[in-house]
Structure formats: structure tokens, C-alpha cells
Protein backbone atom coordinates (compact mmCIF):
# COMPACT_ATOMS: atom_id res chain seq x y z
CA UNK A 1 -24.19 -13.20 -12.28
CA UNK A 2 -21.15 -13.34 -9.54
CA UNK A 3 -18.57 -15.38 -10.08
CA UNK A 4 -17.03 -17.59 -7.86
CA UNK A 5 -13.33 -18.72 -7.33
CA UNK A 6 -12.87 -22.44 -7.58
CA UNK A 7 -16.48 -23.05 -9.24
CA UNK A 8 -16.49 -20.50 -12.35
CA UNK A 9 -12.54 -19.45 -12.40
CA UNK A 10 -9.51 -20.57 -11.03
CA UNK A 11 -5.93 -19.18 -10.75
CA UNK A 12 -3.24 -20.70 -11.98
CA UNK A 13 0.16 -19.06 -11.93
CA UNK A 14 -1.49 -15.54 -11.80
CA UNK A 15 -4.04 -15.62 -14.79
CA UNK A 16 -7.43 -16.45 -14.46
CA UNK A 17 -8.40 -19.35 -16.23
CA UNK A 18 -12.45 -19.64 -16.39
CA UNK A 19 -14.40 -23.43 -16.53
CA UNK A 20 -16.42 -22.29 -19.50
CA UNK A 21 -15.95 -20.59 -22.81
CA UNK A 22 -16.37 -17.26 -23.22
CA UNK A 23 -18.23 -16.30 -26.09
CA UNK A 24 -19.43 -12.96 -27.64
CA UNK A 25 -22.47 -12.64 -28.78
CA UNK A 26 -22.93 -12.58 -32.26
CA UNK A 27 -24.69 -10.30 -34.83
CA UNK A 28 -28.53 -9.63 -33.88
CA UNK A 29 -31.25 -11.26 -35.60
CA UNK A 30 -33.51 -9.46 -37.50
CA UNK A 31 -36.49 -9.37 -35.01
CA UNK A 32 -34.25 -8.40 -32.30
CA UNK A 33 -33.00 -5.56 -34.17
CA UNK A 34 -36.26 -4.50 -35.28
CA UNK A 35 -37.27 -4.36 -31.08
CA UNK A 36 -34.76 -2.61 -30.67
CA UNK A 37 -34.05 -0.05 -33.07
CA UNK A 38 -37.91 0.91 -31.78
CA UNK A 39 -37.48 1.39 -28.10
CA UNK A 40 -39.48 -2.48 -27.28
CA UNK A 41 -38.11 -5.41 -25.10
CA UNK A 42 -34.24 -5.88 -25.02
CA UNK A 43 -31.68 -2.93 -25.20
CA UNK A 44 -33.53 -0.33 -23.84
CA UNK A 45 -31.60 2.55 -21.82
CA UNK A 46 -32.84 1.21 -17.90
CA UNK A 47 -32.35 -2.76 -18.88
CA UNK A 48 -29.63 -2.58 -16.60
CA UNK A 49 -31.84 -0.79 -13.90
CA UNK A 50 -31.98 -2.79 -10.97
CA UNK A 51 -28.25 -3.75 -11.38
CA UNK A 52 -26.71 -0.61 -11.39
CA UNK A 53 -29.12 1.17 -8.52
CA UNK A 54 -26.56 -0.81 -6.01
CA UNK A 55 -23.82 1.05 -7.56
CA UNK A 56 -24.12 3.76 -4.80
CA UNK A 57 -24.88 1.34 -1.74
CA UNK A 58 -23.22 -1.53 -2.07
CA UNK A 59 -20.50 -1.22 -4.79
CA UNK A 60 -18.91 2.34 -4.22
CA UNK A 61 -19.36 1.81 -0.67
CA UNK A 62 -17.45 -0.99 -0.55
CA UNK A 63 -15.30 -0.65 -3.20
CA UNK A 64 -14.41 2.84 -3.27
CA UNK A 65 -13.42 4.81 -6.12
CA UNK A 66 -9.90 3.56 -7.06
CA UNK A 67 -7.97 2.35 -9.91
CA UNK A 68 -7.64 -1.22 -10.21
CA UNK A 69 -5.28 -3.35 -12.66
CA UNK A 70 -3.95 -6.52 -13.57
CA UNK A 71 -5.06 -10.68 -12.53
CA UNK A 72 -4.12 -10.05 -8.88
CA UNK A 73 -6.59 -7.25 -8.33
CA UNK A 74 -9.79 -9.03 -10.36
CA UNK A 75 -9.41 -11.97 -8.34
CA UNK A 76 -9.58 -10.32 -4.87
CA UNK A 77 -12.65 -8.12 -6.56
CA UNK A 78 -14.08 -11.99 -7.22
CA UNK A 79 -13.44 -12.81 -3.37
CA UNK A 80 -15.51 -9.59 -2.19
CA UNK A 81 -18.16 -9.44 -4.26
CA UNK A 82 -18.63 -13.47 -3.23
CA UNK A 83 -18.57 -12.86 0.44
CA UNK A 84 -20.46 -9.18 0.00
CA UNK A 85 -23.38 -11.27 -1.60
CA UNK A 86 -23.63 -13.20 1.33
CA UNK A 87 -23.38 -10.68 3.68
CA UNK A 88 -25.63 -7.60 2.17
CA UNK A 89 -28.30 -11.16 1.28
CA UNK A 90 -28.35 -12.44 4.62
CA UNK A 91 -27.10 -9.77 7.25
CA UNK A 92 -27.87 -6.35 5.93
CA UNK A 93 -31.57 -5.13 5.93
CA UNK A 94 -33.30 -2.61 4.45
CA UNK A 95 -36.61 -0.53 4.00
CA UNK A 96 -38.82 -1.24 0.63
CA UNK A 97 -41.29 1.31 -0.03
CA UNK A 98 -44.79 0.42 0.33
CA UNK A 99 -47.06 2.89 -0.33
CA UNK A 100 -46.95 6.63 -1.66
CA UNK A 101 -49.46 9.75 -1.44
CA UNK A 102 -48.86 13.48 -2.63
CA UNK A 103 -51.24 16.01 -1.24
CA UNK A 104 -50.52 19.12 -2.65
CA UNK A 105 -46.76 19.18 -2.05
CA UNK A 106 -46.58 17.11 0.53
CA UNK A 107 -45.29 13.28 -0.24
CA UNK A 108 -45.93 10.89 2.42
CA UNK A 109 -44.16 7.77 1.97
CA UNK A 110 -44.86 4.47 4.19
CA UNK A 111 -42.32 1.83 4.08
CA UNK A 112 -42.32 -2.21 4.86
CA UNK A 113 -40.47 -3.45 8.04
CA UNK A 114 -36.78 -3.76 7.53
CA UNK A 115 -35.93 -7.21 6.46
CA UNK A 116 -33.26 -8.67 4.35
CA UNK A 117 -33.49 -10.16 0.83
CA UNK A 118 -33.19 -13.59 1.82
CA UNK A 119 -36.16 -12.87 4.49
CA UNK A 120 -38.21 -11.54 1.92
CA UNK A 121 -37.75 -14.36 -0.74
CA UNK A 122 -38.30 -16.67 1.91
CA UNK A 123 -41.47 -14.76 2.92
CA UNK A 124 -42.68 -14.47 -0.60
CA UNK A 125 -45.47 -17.00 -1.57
CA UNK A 126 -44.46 -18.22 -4.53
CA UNK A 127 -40.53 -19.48 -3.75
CA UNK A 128 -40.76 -23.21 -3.56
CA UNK A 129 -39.79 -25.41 -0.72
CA UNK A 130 -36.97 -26.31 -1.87
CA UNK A 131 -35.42 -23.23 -1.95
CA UNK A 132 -36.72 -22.20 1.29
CA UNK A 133 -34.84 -25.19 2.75
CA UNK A 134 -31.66 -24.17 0.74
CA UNK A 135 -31.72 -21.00 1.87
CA UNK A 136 -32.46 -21.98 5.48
CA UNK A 137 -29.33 -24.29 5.29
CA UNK A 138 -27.08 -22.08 3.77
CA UNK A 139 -28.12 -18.83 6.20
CA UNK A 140 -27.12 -21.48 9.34
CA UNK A 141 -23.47 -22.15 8.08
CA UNK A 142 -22.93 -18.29 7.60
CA UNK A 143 -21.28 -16.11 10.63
CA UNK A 144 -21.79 -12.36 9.81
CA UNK A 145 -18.70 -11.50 12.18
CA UNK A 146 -16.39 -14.12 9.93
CA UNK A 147 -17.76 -12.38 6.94
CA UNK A 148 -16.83 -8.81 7.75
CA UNK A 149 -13.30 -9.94 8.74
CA UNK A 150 -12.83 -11.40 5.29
CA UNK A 151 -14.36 -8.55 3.87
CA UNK A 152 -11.82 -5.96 5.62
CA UNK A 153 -9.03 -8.37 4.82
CA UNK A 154 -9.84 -8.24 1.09
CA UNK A 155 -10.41 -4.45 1.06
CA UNK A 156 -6.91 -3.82 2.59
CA UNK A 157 -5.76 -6.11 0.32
CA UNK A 158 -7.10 -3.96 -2.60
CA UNK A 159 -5.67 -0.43 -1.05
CA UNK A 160 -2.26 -2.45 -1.21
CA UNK A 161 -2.62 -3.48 -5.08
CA UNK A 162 -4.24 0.37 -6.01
CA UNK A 163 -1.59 2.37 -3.84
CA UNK A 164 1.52 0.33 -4.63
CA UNK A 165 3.45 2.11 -7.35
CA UNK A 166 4.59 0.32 -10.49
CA UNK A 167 8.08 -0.10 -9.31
CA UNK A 168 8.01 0.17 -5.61
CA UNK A 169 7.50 -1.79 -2.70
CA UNK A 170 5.12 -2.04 -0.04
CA UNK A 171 4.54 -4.01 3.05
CA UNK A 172 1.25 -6.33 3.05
CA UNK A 173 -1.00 -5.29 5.80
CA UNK A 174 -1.19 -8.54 8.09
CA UNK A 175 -4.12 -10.10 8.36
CA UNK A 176 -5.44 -9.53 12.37
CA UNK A 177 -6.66 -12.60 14.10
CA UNK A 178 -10.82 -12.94 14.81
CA UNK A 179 -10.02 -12.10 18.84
CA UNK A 180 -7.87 -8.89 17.61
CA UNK A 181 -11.04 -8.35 15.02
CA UNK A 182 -13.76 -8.52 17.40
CA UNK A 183 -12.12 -6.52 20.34
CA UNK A 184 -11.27 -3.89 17.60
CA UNK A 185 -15.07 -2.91 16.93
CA UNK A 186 -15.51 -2.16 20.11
CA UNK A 187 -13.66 1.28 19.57
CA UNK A 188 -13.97 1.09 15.62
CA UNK A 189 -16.41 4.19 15.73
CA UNK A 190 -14.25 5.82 17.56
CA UNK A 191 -11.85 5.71 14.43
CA UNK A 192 -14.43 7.19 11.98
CA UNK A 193 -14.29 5.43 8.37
CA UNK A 194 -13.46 1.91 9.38
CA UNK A 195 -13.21 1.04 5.67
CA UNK A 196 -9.91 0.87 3.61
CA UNK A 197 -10.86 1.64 0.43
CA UNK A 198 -12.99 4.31 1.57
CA UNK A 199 -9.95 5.84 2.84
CA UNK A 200 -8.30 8.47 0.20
CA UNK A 201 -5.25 7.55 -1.23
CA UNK A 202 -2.55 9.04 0.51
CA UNK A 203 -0.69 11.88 -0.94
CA UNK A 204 3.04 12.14 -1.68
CA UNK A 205 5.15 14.60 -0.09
CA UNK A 206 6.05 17.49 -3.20
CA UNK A 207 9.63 17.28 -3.48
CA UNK A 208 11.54 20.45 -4.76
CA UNK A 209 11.30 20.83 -8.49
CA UNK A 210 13.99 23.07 -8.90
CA UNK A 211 17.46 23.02 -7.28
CA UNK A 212 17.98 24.80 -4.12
CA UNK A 213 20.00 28.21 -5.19
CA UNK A 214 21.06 28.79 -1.46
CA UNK A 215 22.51 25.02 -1.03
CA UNK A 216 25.96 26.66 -1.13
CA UNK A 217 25.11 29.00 1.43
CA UNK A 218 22.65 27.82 3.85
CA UNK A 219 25.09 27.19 6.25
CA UNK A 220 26.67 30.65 6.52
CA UNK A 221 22.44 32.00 6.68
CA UNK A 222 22.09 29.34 9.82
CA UNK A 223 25.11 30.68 11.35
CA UNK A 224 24.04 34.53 11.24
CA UNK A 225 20.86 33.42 11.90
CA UNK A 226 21.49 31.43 15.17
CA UNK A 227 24.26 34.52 15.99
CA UNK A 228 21.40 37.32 15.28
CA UNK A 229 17.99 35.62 15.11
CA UNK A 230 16.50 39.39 15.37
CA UNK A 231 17.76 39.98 12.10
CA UNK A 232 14.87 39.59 9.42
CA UNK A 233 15.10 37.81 5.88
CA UNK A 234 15.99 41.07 4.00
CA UNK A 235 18.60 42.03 6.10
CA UNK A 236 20.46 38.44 6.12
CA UNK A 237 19.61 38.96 1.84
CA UNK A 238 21.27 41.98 1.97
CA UNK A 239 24.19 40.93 3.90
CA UNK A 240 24.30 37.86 1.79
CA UNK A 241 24.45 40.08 -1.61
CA UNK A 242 26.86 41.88 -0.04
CA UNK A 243 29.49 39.26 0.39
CA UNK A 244 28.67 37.48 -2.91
CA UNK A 245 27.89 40.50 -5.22
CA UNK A 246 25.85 39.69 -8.29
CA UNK A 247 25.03 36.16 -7.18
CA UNK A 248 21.99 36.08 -5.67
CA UNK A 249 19.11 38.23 -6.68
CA UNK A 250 16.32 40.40 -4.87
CA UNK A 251 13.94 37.28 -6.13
CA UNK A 252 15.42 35.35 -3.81
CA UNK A 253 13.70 37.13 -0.88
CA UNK A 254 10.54 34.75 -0.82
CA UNK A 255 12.87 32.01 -0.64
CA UNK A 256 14.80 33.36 2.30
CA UNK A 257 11.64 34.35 4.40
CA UNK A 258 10.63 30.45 4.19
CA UNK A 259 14.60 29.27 5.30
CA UNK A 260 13.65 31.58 8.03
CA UNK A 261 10.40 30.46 8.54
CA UNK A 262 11.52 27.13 9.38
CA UNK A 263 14.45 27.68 11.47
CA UNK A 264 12.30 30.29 13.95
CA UNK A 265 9.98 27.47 14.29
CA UNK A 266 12.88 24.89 15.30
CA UNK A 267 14.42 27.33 17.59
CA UNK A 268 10.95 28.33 19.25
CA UNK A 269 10.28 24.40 19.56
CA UNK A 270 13.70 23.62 21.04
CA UNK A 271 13.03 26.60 23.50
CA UNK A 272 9.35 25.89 25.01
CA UNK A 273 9.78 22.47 24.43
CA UNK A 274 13.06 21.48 24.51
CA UNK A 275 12.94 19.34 21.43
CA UNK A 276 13.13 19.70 17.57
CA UNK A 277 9.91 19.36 15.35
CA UNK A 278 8.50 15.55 14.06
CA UNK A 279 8.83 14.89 10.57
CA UNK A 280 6.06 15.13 8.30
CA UNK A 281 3.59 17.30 11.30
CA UNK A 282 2.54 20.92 10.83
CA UNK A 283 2.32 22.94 13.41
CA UNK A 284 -0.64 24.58 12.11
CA UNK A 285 -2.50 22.23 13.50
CA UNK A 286 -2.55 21.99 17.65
CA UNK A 287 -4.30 18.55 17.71
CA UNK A 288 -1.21 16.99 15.93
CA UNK A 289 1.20 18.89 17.73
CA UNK A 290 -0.26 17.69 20.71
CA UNK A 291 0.13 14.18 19.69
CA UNK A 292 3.59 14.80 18.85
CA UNK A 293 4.57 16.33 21.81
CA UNK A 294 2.92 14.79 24.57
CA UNK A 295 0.82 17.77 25.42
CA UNK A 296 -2.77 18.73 25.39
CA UNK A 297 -2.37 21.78 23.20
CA UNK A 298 0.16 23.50 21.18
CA UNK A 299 0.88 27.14 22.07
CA UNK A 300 3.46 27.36 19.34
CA UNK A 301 2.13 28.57 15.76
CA UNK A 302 4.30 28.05 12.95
């Protein structure tokens, strides 16, 4: 059953603090035991059946697959899952299978007209008046635009609590206004995945592990470099053994050709282009280096 902030919880000082007791539930009676240890009524393997078929479509999908701890986090899950069972109840429809025929194998399947749940409780003969008039009442207070903004408020909000290290800061996103909201869909698809938390996490940067053994000398390698930039990484090794005998090793060679690597790329940059690379872009790929550079294409290859 969802729960609701202000009706079932409230939070006070950062801890939830719920209007009723929470209670276990205690050892089983006999009879109930008996059912179950035999496979009849009550804890059978599909009791939770139509619960967790919405795992895929409307949890995951909204959710996303992400870590989340602490009082903060459960009470912004509370907020979405209260205005995601309004929306998916009210705004979202969806086929029900009607009818089903194999012949041979071949399975033709005919489905109902697409029509939300709340149109098809309300269609349903045997829901009283009363709750037809609840519904109808409720469904008119309801904006489905409203709704989605607070939904991609709170998943933002949740992508801020999962990605935010333990000791680190991050900025909050800021909440856009319903004119910055509604002009935004207009291009949204354009975007692809307009969802946060279906957004992967983003990766950190790998930092060297080990210390740099040509720290002392990368200077004097950028200076024969930049005086002979003909000269390939085994040559400026060899030269480098050379003047420092014994210090640095044939195994360094990898190591070198990547130094190199880098400071070809810089110099072929600062030669077509006339500037230095952006931080944190490969120029593997031309659609970034486009983007970094002004251009429609890249002819530079790292």
C-alpha cells in the first residue's frame, strides 16, 4: 500500500517518524501453517504476482537501478511513488489482453482499447457510485504536465543523493520553472533518455596508481621533443639512458611512446587548429572534437 508524506509518515529533523505502529507479525497459527507448508492459500511463490510484474514498467523505469541509502533518500522514494501513482492511474494507458488463439504455431493475440486504470475501474460494473464520483473529482484536480515536473524534480533529486560520495560535495540541480519545463519537451527527444536516473552513473577519471618514474625528467623529453619531434620514443629512451645510465630501464619504453603520444597530438592540434586540446575530450571521437572546436568534423586522429 503507498505511503504518503504528511498522512502515513512525517519528517522530523531527518528521520521518518510514521502515524501508526509498526508491528511484525507474529508466529503463524497452526491452520495457516498447515496451508502453507502444502502449497494452499497464503505464502505461495506468485502471492506477490501482480505487485512485482510492474517491477519492469513502472519501477525500474522510473527508478533506475541505483543504490539508495539513508532517511533523505526513502522520503523522496515516498514523494515519487505518490505522484507516479497518480500519474501511471490517471495519465498513462495501456493494452489488456483480451482474447488468445494458437493454430499450430501461430498465436494470435487481440487486445482491449488502450485505457487507463482509473478508466477501467470506472468502466467496470460493479465499482459503486461513490467511488466513481471520487475518482471523477480527484482525476479533475490532477494536471499530468505538473505531475511529470515533480516527477523529474524528484528523480534528479535521487541521482544527487546516489552519486554524491560519502564525503564530498555536490551542487543540487535547481529545480526549472513550469515555462522552462514545458518549452523544454519540445526538443526533449531530441536529447534521447530524458530521465535522470535512467542515466548511468558517471564514471571517475582513473588517476595514476603508481608514481610517474619520468616526473624528474619530463621536461628535458619535452624539450628534445619540441627541438626534434622526428625523433621516435626509442630514440629519446635511448638518449635518455644515455645521460642517466642505469636509471631508467628498457620497460620504460611503453611509457615513453604514450608521453609522446600526447604531446604529437598537442602539437598537431596547435598546428591545424591553432589551439591546445579540451580537457576531459578524446580525439577519437570526431563528433566531440567537433563540438570542442567549433568545426563540423575533426581531421585530426589521436
Amino acid at each position: 500500500m503507498p505511503q504518503e508524506p504528511g498522512r502515513d509518515f512525517t519528517v522530523e529533523r531527518g528521520v521518518l517518524v510514521f502515524q501508526a505502529e509498526l508491528r511484525k507479525e507474529g508466529r503463524l497459527g497452526f491452520w495457516r501453517w498447515f496451508w502453507g507448508a502444502w502449497g494452499i492459500g497464503t505464502y505461495r511463490k506468485n502471492d506477490q504476482a501482480w505487485v512485482e510484474q510492474k517491477n519492469g514498467a513502472v519501477v525500474r523505469r522510473t527508478i533506475g537501478y541505483r543504490r539508495f541509502e539513508g532517511l533523505e533518500a526513502a522520503a523522496a522514494l515516498a514523494r515519487l511513488y505518490a505522484v507516479m501513482r497518480l500519474f501511471v492511474n490517471f495519465f498513462q494507458p495501456s493494452f489488456k489482453l483480451a482474447t488468445k488463439a494458437r493454430d499450430g504455431a501461430k498465436v494470435m493475440k487481440r487486445y482491449h482499447s488502450p485505457a487507463t486504470p482509473c478508466e477501467r475501474l470506472m468502466a467496470d460494473a460493479t465499482t459503486s457510485v461513490a467511488v466513481r464520483q471520487r475518482l471523477a473529482k480527484q482525476r479533475a484536480t490532477l494536471d499530468p504536465v505538473r505531475l511529470l515536473q515533480e516527477i523529474r524534480m524528484v528523480q534528479q533529486e535521487l541521482v544527487r543523493l546516489a552519486d554524491t560520495p560519502v564525503h564530498g560535495e555536490m551542487t543540487p540541480p535547481t529545480a526549472p520553472t513550469l515555462e522552462q519545463f514545458l518549452s523544454g519537451l519540445r526538443t526533449a527527444w531530441q536529447e534521447g533518455e530524458v530521465r535522470p536516473t535512467s542515466n548511468p552513473k558517471p564514471k571517475q577519471k582513473r588517476l595514476r596508481r603508481r608514481p610517474d618514474p619520468l616526473a624528474a625528467v619530463t621536461l628535458v623529453l619535452r624539450g628534445w621533443f619540441e627541438a626534434e619531434p622526428w625523433r621516435t620514443s626509442r630514440e629519446l629512451l635511448e638518449r635518455l639512458q644515455a645521460e642517466y645510465p642505469g636509471m631508467y630501464p628498457n620497460q620504460l619504453l611503453r611509457t615513453c611512446q604514450r608521453r609522446l603520444k600526447e604531446w604529437r597530438r598537442d602539437a598537431a592540434l596547435q598546428l591545424v587548429f591553432g589551439t591546445t586540446p579540451v580537457d576531459g575530450i578524446s580525439l577519437g571521437s570526431t563528433k566531440e572534437c567537433a563540438a570542442s572546436i567549433g568545426e563540423r568534423e575533426c581531421p585530426v586522429r589521436a
